[in-house]
C-alpha atoms as a PDB file:
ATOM      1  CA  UNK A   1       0.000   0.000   0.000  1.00  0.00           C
ATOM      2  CA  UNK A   2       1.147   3.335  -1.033  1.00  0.00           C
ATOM      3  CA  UNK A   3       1.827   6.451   1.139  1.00  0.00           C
ATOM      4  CA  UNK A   4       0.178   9.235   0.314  1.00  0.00           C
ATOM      5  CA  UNK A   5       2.213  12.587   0.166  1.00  0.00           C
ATOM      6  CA  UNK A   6       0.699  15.746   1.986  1.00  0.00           C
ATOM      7  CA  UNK A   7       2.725  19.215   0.599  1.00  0.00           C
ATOM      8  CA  UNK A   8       2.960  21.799   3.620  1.00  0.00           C
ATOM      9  CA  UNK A   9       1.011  24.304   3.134  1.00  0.00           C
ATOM     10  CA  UNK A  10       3.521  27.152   4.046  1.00  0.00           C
ATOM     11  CA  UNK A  11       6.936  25.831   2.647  1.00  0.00           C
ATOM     12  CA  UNK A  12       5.544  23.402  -0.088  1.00  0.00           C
ATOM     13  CA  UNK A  13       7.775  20.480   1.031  1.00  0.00           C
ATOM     14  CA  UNK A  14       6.825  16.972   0.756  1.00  0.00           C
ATOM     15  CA  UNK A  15       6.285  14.837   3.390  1.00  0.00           C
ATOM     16  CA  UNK A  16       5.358  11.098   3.588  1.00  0.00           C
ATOM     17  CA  UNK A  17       2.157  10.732   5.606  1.00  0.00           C
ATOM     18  CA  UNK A  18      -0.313  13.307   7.461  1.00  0.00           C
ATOM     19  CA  UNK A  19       1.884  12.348  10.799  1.00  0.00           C
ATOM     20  CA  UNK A  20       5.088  13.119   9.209  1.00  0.00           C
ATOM     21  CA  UNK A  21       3.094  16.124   7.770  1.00  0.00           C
ATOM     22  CA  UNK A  22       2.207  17.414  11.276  1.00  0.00           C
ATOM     23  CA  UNK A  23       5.783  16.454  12.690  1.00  0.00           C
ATOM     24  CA  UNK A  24       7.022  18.942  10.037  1.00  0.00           C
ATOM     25  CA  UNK A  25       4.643  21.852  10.673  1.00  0.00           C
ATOM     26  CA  UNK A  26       5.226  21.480  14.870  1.00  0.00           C
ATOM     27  CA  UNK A  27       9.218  21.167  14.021  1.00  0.00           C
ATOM     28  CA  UNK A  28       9.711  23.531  10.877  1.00  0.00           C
ATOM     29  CA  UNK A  29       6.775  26.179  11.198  1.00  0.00           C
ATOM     30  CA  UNK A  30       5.739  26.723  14.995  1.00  0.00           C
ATOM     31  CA  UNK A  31       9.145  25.387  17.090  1.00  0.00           C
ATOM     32  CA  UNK A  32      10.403  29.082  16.879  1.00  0.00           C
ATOM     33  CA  UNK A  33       7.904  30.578  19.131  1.00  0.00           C
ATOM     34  CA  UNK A  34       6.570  32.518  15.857  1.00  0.00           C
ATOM     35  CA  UNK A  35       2.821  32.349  14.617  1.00  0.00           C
ATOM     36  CA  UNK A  36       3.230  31.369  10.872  1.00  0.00           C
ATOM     37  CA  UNK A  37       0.571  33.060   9.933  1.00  0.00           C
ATOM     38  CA  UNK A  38       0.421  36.602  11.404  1.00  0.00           C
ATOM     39  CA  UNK A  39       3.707  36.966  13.112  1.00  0.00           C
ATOM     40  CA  UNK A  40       2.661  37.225  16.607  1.00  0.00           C
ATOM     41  CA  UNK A  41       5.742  36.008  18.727  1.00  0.00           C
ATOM     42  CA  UNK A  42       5.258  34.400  22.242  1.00  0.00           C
ATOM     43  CA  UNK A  43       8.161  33.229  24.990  1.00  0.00           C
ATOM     44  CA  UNK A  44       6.585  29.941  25.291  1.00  0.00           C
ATOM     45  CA  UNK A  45       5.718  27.348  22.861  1.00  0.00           C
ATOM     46  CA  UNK A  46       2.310  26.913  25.072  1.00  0.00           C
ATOM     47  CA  UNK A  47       1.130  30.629  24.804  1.00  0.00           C
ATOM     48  CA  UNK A  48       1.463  29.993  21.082  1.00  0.00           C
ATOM     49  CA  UNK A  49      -0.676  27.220  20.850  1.00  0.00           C
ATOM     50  CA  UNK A  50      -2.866  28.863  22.608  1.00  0.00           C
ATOM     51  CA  UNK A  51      -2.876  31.675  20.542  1.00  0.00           C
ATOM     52  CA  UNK A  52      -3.510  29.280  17.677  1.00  0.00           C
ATOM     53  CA  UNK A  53      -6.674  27.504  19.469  1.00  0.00           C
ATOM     54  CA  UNK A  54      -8.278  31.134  20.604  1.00  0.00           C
ATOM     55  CA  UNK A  55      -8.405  32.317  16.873  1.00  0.00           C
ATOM     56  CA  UNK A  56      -9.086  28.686  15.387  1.00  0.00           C
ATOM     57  CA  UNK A  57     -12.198  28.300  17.961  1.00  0.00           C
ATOM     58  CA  UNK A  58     -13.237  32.008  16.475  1.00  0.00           C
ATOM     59  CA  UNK A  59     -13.480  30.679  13.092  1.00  0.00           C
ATOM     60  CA  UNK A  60     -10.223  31.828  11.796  1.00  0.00           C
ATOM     61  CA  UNK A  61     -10.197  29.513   8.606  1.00  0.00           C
ATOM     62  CA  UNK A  62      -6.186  30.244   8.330  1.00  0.00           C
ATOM     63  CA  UNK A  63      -5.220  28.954  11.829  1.00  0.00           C
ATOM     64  CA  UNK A  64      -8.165  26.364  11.997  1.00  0.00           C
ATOM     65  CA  UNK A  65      -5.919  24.798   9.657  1.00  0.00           C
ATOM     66  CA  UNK A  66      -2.404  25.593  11.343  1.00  0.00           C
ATOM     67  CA  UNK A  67      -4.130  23.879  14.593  1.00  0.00           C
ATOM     68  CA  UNK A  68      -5.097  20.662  12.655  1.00  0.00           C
ATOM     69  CA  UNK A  69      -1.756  20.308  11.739  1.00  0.00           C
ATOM     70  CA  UNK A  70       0.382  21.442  14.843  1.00  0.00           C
ATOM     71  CA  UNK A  71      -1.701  20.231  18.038  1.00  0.00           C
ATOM     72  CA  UNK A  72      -1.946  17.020  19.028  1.00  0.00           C
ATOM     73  CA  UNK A  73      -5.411  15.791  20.027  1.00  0.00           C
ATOM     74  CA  UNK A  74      -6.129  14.423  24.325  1.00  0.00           C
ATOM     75  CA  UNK A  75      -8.908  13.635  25.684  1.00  0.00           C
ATOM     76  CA  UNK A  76     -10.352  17.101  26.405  1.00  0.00           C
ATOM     77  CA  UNK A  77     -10.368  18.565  22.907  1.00  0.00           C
ATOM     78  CA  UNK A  78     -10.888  15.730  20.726  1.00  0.00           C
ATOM     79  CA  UNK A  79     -13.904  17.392  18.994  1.00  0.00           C
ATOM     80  CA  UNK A  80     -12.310  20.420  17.963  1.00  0.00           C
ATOM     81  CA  UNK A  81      -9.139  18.774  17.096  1.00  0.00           C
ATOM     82  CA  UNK A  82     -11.168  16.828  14.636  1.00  0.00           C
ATOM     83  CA  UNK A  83     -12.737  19.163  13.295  1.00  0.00           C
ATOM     84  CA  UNK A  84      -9.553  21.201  12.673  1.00  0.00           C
ATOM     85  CA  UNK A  85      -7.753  18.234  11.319  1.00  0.00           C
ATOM     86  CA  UNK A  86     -10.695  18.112   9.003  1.00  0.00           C
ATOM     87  CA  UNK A  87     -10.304  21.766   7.753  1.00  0.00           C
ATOM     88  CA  UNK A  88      -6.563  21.388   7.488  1.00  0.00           C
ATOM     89  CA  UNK A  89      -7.025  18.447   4.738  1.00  0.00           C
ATOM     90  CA  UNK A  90      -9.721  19.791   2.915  1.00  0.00           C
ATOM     91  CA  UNK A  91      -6.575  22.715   2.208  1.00  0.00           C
ATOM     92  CA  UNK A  92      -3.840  20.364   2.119  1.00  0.00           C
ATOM     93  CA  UNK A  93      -5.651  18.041   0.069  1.00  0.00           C
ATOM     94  CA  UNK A  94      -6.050  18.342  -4.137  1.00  0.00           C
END
């Protein structure tokens, strides 16, 4: 069985798999304390995911999408993560 290739969505590299995919974006995109997508910076990696989550949960399309790829779903937000995972494909996706 073949594995499908996801393109990032802000760098336009390849990877192998939606979890190598999401490894890339947490590593690459968000690891520098730096939103991607407006430029907000933040001392901790935390306050920036929670930055991501606050404007995601408003209905910010762009970081609905950054959260489906960066955060990792638990038990308490499994909903939203899902639905933010599904967002980020139908972007990712051709």
């Amino acid at each position: 069985m073949a594995t499908k290739s996801f393109a990032c969505p802000y760098c336009g590299e390849y990877c192998r798999g939606l979890g190598n995919l999401k490894r890339h974006v947490r590593r690459v995109h968000i690891a520098n304390g730096r939103c991607p997508l407006c430029g907000s910076e933040f001392k901790s990696y935390t306050h920036l995911l929670h930055h991501i989550v606050w404007y995601a949960s408003r209905g910010d399309r762009e970081h609905m999408v950054l959260a489906g790829l960066a955060l990792r779903r638990n038990g308490r937000n499994q909903r939203p993560m899902k639905r933010y995972t599904e967002v980020a494909l139908k972007v990712i996706l051709p």
